[in-house]
Protein backbone atom coordinates (compact mmCIF):
# COMPACT_ATOMS: atom_id res chain seq x y z
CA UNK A 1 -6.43 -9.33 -55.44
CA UNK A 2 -2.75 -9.40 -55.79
CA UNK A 3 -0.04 -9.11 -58.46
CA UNK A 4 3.48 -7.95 -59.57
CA UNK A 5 3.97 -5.15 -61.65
CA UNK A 6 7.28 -4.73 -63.54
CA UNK A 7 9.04 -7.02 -59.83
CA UNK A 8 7.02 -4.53 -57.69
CA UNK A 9 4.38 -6.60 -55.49
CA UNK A 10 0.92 -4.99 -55.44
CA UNK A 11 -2.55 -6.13 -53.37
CA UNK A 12 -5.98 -4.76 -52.95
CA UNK A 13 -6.04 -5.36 -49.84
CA UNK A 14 -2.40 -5.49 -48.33
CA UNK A 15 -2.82 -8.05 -45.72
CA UNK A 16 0.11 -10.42 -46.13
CA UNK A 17 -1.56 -13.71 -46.32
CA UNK A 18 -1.02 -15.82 -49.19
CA UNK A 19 -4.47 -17.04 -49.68
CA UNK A 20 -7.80 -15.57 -51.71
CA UNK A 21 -9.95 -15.68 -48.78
CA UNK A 22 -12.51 -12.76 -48.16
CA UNK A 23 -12.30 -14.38 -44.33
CA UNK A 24 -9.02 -13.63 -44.12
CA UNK A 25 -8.57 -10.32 -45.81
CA UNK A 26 -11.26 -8.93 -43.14
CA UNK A 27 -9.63 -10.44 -40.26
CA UNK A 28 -6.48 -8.81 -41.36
CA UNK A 29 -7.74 -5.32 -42.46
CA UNK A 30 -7.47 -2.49 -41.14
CA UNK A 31 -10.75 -1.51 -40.94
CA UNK A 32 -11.38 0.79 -37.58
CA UNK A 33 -9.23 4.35 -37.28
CA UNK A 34 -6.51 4.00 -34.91
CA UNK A 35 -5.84 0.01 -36.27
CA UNK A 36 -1.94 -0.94 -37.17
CA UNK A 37 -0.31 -4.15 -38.33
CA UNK A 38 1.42 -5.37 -35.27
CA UNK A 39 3.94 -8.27 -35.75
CA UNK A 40 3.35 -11.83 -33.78
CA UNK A 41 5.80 -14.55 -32.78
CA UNK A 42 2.70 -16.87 -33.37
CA UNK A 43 0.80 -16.97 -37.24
CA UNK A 44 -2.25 -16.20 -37.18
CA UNK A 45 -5.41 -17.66 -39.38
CA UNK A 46 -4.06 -16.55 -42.78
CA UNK A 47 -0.27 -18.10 -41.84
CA UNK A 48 1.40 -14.75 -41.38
CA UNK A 49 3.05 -13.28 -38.61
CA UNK A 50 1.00 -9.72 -39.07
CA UNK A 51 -2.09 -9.35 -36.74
CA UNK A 52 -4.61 -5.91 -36.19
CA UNK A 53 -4.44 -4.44 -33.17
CA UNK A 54 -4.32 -0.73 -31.41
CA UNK A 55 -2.15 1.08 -29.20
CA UNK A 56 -3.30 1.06 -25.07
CA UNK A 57 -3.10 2.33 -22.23
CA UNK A 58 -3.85 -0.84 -19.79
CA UNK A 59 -2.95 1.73 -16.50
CA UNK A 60 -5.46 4.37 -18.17
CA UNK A 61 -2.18 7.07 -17.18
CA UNK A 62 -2.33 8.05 -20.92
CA UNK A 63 -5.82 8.73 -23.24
CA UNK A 64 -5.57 7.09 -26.75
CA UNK A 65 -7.90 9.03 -30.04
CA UNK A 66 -7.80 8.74 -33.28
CA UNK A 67 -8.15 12.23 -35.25
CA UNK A 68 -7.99 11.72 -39.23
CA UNK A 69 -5.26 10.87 -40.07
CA UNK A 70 -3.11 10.47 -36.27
CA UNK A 71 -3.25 8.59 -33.61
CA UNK A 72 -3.11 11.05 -30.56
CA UNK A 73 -2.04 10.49 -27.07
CA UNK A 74 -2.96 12.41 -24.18
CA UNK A 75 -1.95 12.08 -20.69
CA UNK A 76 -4.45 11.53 -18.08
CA UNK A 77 -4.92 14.54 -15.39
CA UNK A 78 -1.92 15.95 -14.19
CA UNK A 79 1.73 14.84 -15.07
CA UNK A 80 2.70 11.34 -12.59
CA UNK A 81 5.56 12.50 -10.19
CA UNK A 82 9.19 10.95 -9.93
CA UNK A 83 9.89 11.75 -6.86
CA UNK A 84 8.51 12.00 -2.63
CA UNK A 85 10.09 14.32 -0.27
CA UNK A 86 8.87 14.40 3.01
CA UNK A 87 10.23 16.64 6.29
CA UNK A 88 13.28 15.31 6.10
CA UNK A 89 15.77 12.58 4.12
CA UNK A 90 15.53 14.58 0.51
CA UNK A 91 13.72 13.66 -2.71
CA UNK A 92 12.61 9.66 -2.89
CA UNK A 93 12.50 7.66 -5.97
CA UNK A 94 9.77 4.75 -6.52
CA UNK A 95 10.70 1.11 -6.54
CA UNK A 96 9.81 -0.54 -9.73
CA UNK A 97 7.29 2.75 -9.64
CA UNK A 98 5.89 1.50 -5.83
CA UNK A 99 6.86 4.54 -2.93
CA UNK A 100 6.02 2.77 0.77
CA UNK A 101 4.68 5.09 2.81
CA UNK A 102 4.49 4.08 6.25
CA UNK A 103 2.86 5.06 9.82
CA UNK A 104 5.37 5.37 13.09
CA UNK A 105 4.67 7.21 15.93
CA UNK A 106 1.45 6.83 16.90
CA UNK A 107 0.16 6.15 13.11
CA UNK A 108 -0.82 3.67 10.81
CA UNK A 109 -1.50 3.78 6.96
CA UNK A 110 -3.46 1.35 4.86
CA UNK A 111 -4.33 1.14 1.58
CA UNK A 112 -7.41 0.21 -1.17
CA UNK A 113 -7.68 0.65 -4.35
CA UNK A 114 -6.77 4.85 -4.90
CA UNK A 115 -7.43 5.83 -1.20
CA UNK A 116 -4.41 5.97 1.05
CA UNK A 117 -5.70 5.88 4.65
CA UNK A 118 -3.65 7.89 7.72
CA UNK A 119 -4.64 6.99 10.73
CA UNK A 120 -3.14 8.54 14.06
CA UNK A 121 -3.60 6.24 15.67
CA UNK A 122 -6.13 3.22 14.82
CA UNK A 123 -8.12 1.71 17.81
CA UNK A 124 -9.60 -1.69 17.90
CA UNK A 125 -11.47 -3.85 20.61
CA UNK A 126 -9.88 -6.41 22.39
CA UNK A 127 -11.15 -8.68 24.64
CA UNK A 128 -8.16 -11.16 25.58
CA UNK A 129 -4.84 -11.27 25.95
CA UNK A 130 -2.21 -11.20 23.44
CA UNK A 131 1.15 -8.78 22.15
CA UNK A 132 -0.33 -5.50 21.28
CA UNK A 133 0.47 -3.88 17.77
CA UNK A 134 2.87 -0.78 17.80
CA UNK A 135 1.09 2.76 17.11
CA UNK A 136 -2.28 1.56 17.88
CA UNK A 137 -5.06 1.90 20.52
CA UNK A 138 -6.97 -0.62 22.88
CA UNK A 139 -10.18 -0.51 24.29
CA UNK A 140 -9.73 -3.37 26.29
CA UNK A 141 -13.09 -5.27 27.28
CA UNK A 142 -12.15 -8.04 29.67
CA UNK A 143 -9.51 -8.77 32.27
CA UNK A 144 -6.92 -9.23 29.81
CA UNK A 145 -2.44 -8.96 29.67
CA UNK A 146 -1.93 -6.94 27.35
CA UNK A 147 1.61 -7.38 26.10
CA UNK A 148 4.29 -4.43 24.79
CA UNK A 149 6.75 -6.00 22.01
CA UNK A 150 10.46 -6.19 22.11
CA UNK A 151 12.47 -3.31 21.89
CA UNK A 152 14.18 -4.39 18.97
CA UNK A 153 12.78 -2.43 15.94
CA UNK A 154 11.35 0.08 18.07
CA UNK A 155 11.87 3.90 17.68
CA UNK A 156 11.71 7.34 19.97
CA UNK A 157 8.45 8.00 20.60
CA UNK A 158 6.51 4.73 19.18
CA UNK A 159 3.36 4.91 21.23
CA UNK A 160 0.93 2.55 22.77
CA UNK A 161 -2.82 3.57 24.26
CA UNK A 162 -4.31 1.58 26.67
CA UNK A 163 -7.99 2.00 27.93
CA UNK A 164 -10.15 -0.10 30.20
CA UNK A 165 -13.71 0.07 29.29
CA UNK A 166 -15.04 -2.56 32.22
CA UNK A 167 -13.83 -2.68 35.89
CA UNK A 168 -11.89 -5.84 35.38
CA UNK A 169 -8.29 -5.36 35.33
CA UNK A 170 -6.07 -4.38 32.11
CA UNK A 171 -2.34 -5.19 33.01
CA UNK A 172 0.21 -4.22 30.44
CA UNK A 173 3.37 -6.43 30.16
CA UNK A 174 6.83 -5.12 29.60
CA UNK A 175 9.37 -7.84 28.22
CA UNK A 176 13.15 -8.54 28.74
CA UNK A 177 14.75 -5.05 29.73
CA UNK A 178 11.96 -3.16 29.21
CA UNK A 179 10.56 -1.26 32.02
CA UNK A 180 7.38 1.00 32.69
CA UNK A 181 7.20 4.39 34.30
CA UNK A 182 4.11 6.26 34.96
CA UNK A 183 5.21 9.84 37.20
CA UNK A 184 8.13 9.15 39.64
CA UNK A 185 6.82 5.24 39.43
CA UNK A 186 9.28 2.71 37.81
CA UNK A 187 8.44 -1.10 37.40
CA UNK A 188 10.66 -3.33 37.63
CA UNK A 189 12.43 -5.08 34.50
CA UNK A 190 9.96 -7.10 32.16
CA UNK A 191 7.17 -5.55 34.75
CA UNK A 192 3.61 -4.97 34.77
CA UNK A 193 1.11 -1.76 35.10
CA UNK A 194 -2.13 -2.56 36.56
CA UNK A 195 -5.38 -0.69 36.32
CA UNK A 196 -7.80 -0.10 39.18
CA UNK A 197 -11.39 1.02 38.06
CA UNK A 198 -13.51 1.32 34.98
CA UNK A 199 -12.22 4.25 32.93
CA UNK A 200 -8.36 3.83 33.72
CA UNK A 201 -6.44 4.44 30.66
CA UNK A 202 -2.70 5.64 29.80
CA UNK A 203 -0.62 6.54 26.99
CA UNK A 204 3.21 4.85 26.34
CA UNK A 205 6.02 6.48 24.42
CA UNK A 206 9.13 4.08 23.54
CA UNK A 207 12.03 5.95 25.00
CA UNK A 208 14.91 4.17 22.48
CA UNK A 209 17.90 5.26 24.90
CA UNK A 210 16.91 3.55 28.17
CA UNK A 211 14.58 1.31 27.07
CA UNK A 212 11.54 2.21 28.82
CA UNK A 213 7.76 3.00 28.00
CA UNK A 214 6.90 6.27 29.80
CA UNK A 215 3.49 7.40 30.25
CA UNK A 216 2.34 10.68 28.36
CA UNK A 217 -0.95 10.88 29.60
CA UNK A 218 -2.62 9.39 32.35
CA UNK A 219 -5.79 8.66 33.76
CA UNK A 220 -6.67 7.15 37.01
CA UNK A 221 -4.22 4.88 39.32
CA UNK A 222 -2.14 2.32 38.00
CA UNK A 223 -0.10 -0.11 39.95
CA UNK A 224 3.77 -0.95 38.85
CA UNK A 225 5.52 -4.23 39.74
């Protein structure tokens, strides 16, 4: 029920549609603490632009209650931080609220859901040959050529581990410049490390300066070419 009163507008229910519809007047009331008239670009069924809705939190960051007669917001666990510092570099500000935090050196992170997982470094099984990924492990099943990458985007100390788990032989690749040295042994440029026996395994650091992979740790005989 509506009405004017001396020019002043006046309704029972105060739902902006023009129609005498109980349909409408309880689609547009307010009838649930917390509820607010929310305006729409679109009309809705009683051909206004006023819908019912309530405040959200789609993220979950903040807790919405109703507690007669406010709405209260809360935010959820401990206040989100603006800013990442790490050893060195300073304080780091997110990307459209994103911070990239990324494995080098004989690490690799990954990522699901809430868990961040650091691993230093991840091993796999490989049983072929192919370009090995930087800051990982091998336990290489098969005769295989096992392949460093180019020295472009490479940094001090990036690290490659190499182990043969079977008696056939594991050769690690250098490319282009590159060059492997394992004690006072030197391949030549773009050359090879061979192992000899089941067990064999070594450890490459990228040296950024010459160019090289040296060997940290070693175990049994490897042959350079």
């Amino acid at each position: 029920m509506s009405g004017f009163d001396n020019e002043v507008v006046y309704g029972k229910n105060a739902d902006f549609s023009s129609v005498d519809n109980q349909n409408v007047l309880e689609a547009n009331g307010l009838a649930t603490n917390g509820q607010l008239w929310i305006g729409s670009t679109a009309l809705n069924a009683g051909s206004t632009h006023i819908n019912v809705g309530a405040i959200t939190s789609p993220d979950s960051s903040v807790m919405i209650g109703y507690a007669s007669p406010n709405i209260t917001l809360i935010t959820n666990g401990a206040v989100i931080p603006q800013t990442l510092s790490g050893d060195s570099g300073g304080a780091l500000s997110p990307t459209d609220g994103n911070f990239n935090i990324l494995g080098l050196s004989g690490s690799k992170t990954s990522g699901s859901v809430s868990t961040l997982t650091i691993k230093s470094p991840p091993f796999s099984q490989i049983g072929g040959s192919g370009t090995s990924v930087l800051n990982t492990g091998e336990f290489v099943t098969a005769t295989a050529t096992r392949t460093l990458p180019v020295s472009a985007g490479l940094s001090d100390g990036d690290l490659f581990i190499f182990y043969a788990t079977t008696a056939n032989v594991l050769t690690i690749q250098a490319v282009g410049a590159q060059k492997i040295r394992i004690g006072n042994q030197l391949s030549s440029a773009a050359g090879t490390a061979a192992s000899n026996a089941i067990g064999d395994s070594v450890t490459l650091r990228f040296d950024a300066t010459q160019g090289f992979f040296l060997a940290v740790s070693v175990v049994g005989t490897w042959t350079l070419a």
